[in-house]
Protein backbone atom coordinates (compact mmCIF):
# COMPACT_ATOMS: atom_id res chain seq x y z
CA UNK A 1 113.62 197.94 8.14
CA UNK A 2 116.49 197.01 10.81
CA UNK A 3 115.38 199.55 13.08
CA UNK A 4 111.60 197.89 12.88
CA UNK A 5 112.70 194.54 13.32
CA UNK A 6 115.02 195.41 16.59
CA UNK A 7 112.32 195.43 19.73
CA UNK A 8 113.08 197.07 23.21
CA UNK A 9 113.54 194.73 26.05
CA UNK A 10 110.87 195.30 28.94
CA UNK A 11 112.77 197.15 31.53
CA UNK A 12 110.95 194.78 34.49
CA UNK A 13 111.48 191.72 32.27
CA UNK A 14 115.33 193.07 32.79
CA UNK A 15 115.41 193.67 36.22
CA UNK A 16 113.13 191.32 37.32
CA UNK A 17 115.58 188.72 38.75
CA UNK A 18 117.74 191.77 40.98
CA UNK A 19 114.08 192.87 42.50
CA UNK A 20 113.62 188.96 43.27
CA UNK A 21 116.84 188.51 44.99
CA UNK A 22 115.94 191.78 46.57
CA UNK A 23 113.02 190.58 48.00
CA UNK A 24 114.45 187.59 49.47
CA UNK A 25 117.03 189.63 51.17
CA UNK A 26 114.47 191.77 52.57
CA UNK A 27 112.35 189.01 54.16
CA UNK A 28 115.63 187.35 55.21
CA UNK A 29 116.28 190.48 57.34
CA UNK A 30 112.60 190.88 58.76
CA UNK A 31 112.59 187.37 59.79
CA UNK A 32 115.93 187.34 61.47
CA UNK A 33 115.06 190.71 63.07
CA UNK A 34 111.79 189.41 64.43
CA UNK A 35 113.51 185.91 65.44
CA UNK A 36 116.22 188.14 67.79
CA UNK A 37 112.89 190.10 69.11
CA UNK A 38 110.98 186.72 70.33
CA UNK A 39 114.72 185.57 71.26
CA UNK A 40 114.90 188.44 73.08
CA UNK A 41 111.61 188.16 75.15
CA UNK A 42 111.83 184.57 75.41
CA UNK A 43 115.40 185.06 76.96
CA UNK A 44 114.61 183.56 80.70
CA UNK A 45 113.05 180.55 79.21
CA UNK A 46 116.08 179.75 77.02
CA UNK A 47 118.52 180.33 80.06
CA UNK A 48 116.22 178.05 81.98
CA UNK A 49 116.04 175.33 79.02
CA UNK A 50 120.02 175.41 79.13
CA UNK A 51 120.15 174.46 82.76
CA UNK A 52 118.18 171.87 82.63
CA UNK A 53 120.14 170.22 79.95
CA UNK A 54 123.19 170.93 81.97
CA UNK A 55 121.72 169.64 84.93
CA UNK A 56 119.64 166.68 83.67
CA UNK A 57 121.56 164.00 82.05
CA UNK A 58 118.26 162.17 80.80
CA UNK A 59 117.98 165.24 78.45
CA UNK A 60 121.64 166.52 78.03
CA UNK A 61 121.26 165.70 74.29
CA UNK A 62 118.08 168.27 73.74
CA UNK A 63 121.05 170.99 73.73
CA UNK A 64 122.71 169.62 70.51
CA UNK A 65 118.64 169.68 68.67
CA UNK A 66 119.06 173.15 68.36
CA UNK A 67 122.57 173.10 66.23
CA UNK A 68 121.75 170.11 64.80
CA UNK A 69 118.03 172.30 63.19
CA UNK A 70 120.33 175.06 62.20
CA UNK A 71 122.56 173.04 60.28
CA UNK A 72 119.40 170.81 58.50
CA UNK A 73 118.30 174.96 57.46
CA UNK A 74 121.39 175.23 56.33
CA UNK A 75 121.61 172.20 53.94
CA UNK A 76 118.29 173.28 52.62
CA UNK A 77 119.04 176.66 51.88
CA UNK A 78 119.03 176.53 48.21
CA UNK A 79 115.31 174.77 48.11
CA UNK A 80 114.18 178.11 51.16
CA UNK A 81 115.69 180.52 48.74
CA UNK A 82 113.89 179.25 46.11
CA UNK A 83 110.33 179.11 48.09
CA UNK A 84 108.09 182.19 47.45
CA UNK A 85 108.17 184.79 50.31
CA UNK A 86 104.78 186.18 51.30
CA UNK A 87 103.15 186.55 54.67
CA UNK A 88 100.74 184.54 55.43
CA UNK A 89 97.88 186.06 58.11
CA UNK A 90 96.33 182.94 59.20
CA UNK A 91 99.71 182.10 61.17
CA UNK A 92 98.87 184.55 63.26
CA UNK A 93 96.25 182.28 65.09
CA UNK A 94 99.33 179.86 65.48
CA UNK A 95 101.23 182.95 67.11
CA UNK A 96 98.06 183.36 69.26
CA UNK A 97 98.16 179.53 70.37
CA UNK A 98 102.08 179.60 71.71
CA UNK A 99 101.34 182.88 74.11
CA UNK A 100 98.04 180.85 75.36
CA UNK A 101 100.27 178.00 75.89
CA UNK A 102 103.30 180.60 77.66
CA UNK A 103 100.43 182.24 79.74
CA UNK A 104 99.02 179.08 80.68
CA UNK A 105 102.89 177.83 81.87
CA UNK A 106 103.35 181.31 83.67
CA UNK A 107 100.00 181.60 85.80
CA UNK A 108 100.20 177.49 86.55
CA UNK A 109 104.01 177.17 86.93
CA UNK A 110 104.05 174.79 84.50
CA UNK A 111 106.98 175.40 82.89
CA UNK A 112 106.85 172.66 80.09
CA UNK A 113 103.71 174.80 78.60
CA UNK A 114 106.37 177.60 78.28
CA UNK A 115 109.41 176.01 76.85
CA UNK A 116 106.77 174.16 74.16
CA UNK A 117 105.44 177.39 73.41
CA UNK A 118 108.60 178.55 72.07
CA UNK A 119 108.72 175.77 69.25
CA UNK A 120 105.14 176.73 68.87
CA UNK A 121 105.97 180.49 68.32
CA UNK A 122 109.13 179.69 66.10
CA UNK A 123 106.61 177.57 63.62
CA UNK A 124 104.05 180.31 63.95
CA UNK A 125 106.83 183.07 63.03
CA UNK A 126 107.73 180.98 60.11
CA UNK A 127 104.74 180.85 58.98
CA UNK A 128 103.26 184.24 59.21
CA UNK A 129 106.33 186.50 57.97
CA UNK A 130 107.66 183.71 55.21
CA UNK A 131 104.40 182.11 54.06
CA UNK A 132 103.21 178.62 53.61
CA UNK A 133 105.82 177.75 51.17
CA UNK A 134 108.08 178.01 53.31
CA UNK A 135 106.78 176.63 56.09
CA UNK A 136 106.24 173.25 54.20
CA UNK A 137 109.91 172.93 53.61
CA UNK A 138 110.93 173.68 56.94
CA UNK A 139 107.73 171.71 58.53
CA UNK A 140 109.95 168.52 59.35
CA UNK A 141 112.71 170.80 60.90
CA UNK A 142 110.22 172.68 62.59
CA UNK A 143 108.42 169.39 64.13
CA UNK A 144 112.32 168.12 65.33
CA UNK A 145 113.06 171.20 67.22
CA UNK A 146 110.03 169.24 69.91
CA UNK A 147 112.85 166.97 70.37
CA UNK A 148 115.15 169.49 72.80
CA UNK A 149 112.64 170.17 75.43
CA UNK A 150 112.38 167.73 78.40
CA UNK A 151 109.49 165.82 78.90
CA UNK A 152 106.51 166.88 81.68
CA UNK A 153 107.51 165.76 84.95
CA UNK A 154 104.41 163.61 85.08
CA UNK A 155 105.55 162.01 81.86
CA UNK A 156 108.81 161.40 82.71
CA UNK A 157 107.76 159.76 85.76
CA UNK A 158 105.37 157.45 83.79
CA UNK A 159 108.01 156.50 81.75
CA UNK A 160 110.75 156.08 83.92
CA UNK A 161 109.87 153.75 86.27
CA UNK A 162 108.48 150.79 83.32
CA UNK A 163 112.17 151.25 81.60
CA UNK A 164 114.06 150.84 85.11
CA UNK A 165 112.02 147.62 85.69
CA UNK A 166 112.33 146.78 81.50
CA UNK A 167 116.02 147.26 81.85
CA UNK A 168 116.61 144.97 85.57
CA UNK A 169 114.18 142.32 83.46
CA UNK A 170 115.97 142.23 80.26
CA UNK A 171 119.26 142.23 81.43
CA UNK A 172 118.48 139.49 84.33
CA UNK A 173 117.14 137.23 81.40
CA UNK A 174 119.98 137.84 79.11
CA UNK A 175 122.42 137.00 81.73
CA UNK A 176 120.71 133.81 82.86
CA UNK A 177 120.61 132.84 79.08
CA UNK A 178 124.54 133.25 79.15
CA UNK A 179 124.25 130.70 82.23
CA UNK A 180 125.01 133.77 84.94
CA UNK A 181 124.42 132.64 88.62
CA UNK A 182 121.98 135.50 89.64
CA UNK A 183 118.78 136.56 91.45
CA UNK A 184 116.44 139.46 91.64
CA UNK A 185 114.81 140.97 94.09
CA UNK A 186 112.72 144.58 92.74
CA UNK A 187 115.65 146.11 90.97
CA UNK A 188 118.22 144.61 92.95
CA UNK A 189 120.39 142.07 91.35
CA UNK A 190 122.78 139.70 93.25
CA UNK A 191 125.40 138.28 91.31
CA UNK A 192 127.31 134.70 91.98
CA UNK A 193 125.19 135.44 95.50
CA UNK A 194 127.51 137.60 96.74
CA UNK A 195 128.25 140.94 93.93
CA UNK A 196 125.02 143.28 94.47
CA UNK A 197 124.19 145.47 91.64
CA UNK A 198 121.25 148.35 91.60
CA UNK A 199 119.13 149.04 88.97
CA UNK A 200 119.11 152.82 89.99
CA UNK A 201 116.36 155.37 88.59
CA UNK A 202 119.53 156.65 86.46
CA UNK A 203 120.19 153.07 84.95
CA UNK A 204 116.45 152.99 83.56
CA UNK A 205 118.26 154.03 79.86
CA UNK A 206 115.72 157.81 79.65
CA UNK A 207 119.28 159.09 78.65
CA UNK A 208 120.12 157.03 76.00
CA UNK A 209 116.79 156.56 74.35
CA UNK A 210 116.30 160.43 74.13
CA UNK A 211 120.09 160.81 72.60
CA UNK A 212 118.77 157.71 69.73
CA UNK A 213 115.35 159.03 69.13
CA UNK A 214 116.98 162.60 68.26
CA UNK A 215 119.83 160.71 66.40
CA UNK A 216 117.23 158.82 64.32
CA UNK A 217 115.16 161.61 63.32
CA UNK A 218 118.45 163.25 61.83
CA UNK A 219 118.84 160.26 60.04
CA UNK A 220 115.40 159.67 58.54
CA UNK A 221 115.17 163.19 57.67
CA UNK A 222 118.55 163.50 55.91
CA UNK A 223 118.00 159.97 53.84
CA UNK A 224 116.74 159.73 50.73
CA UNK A 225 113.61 156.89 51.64
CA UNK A 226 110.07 156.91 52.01
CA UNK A 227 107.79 158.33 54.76
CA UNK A 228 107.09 155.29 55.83
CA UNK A 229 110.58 153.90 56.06
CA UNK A 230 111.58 157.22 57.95
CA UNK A 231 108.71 156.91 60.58
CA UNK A 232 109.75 152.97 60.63
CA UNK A 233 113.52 154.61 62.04
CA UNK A 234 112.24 156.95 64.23
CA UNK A 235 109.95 154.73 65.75
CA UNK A 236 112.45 151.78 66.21
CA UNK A 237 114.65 154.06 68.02
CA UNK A 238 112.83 152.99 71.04
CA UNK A 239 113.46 149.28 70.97
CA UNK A 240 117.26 149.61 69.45
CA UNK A 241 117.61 152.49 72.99
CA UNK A 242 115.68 149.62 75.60
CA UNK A 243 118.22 146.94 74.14
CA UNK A 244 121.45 149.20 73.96
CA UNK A 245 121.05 149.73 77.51
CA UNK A 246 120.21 146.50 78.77
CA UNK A 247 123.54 145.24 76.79
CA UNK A 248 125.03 148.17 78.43
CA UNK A 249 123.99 146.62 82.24
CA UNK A 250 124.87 142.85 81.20
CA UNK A 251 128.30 144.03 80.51
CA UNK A 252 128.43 146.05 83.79
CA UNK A 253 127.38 143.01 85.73
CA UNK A 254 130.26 140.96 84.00
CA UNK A 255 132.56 143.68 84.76
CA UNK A 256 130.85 143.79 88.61
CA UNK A 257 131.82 140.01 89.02
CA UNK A 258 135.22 139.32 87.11
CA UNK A 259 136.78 142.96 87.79
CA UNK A 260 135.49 145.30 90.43
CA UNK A 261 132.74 147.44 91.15
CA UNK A 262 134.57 150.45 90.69
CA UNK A 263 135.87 149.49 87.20
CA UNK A 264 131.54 148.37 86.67
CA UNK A 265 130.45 151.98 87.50
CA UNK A 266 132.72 154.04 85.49
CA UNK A 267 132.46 151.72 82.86
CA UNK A 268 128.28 152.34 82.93
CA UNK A 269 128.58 155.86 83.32
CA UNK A 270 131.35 156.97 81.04
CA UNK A 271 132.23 154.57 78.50
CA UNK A 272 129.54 152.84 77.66
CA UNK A 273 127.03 155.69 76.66
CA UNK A 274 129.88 156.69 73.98
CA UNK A 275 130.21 153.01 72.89
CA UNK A 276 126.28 152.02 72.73
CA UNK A 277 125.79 155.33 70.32
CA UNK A 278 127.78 154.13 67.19
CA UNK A 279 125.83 150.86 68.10
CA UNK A 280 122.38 152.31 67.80
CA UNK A 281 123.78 154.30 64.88
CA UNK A 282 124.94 150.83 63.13
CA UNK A 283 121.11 148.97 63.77
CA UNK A 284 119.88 151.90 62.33
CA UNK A 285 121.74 151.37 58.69
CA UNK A 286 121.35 147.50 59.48
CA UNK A 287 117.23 147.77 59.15
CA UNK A 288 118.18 150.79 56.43
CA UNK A 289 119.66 147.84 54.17
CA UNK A 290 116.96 145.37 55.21
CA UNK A 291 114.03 147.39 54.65
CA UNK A 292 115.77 148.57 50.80
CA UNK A 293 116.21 144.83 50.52
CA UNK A 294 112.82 143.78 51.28
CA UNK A 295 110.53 146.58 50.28
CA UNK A 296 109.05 147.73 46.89
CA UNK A 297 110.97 151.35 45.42
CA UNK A 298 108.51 153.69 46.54
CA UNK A 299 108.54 157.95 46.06
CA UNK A 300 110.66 159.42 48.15
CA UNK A 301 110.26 162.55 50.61
């Protein structure tokens, strides 16, 4: 009567979690060996990409996007592990879409088209050899890894030259609000009619708005708030970057007039980009508390 009542486990019910964890281990190791092949052949490219950020101060802080994607896959690791692990085939037309875009940047020498198309062939690598599952949770980190490659030349020169002229504006007004003795002339700006202070192509603040937009979509991806509240950040990265640097010049042209225009330049070019970032980062949590203040709870994502 024991005997009848005593049933057999099911030897897959019993092994079922070790074949799981198996599994994972296995896809682990075919997307990491796949991810060291396209490293691999996308090796000049990267080498390229890390010059540039050497070279290019408007984009130095593309080199910490990168690190700062690893780590955000590393915070989620427990929510990946849990994700189901299948390939999924239609990623290969994603796959297809970042070697147009490389072949396109090869025969044109438009080298932009190739650096993109390695973002574009990490996301389609994601997708195809770990599924869609996957690919959803990663989808944000995915979208942030845009954020390390320099914009097109013709891009950066459209934008460029309106945030030189925005910054010799702003900071001209905010200094004649303060009751400073100045005049302008293009981006030329005499102080007390004597001090002279250029609004170089450098000063135009390209640096320091790409270093706060990446900063800001760390943020709104690692809070705990709405997507509309985390777009709201990103977004207003832009006008908290235009005003940090036209603070930034004001207090150069200060330093230009009652110090010395030695003690003006190093202050504009190595202590104030350090100083303006725990700024930015400040504003941030300021409309953070504002917007938690004035807004309805909503679901968070």
């Amino acid at each position: 009567m024991i005997k009848n009542c005593i049933q057999p486990k099911d030897s897959s019910q019993i092994s079922s979690p070790d074949k799981s964890q198996s599994s994972h281990l296995v896809w682990w190791f075919i997307f990491f060996a796949i991810a060291a092949v396209t490293a691999w052949a996308y090796w000049p490219i990267l080498i390229d990409l890390f010059k540039e950020w050497q070279r290019d101060d408007d984009y130095s802080a593309g080199q910490l996007v990168p690190i700062t994607a690893l780590f955000l896959v590393w915070r989620e690791r427990k929510k990946i592990s849990e994700c189901t692990f299948s390939p999924y085939w239609p990623g290969v037309i994603l796959l297809f879409v970042s070697q147009a875009a490389r072949t396109y940047g090869l025969l044109f020498m438009f080298e932009s088209a190739e650096r993109y198309s390695l973002v574009l062939m990490t996301a389609g690598l994601v997708l195809t050899v770990a599924g869609k599952d996957v690919f959803k949770k990663v989808f944000w980190i995915l979208l942030f890894l845009f954020l390390m490659v320099p914009l097109p030349g013709q891009i950066h020169n459209l934008i460029s030259g309106p945030l030189q002229t925005l910054a010799t504006t702003g900071s001209v007004f905010l200094l004649e609000a303060f009751g400073a003795n100045i005049s302008r002339e293009g981006n030329v700006v005499t102080l007390n009619q004597h001090t002279t202070m250029a609004v170089e192509e450098a000063c135009s603040g390209l640096r320091m708005l790409t270093a706060f937009v990446i900063v800001a979509a760390f943020i709104a991806y690692i809070i705990k708030r709405s997507r509309t509240q985390k777009i709201i950040i990103v977004l207003s990265s832009i006008p908290v970057g235009v005003i940090c640097n036209i603070v930034r010049l004001c207090i150069t042209a200060v330093l230009f007039v009652l110090v010395s225009t030695e003690v003006g330049e190093k202050f504009f070019h190595d202590f104030a980009g350090i100083v303006m970032m725990p700024i930015a980062v400040l504003l941030i949590f300021g409309e953070l508390w504002i917007m938690k203040i004035l807004s309805i709870p909503e679901s968070t994502s």
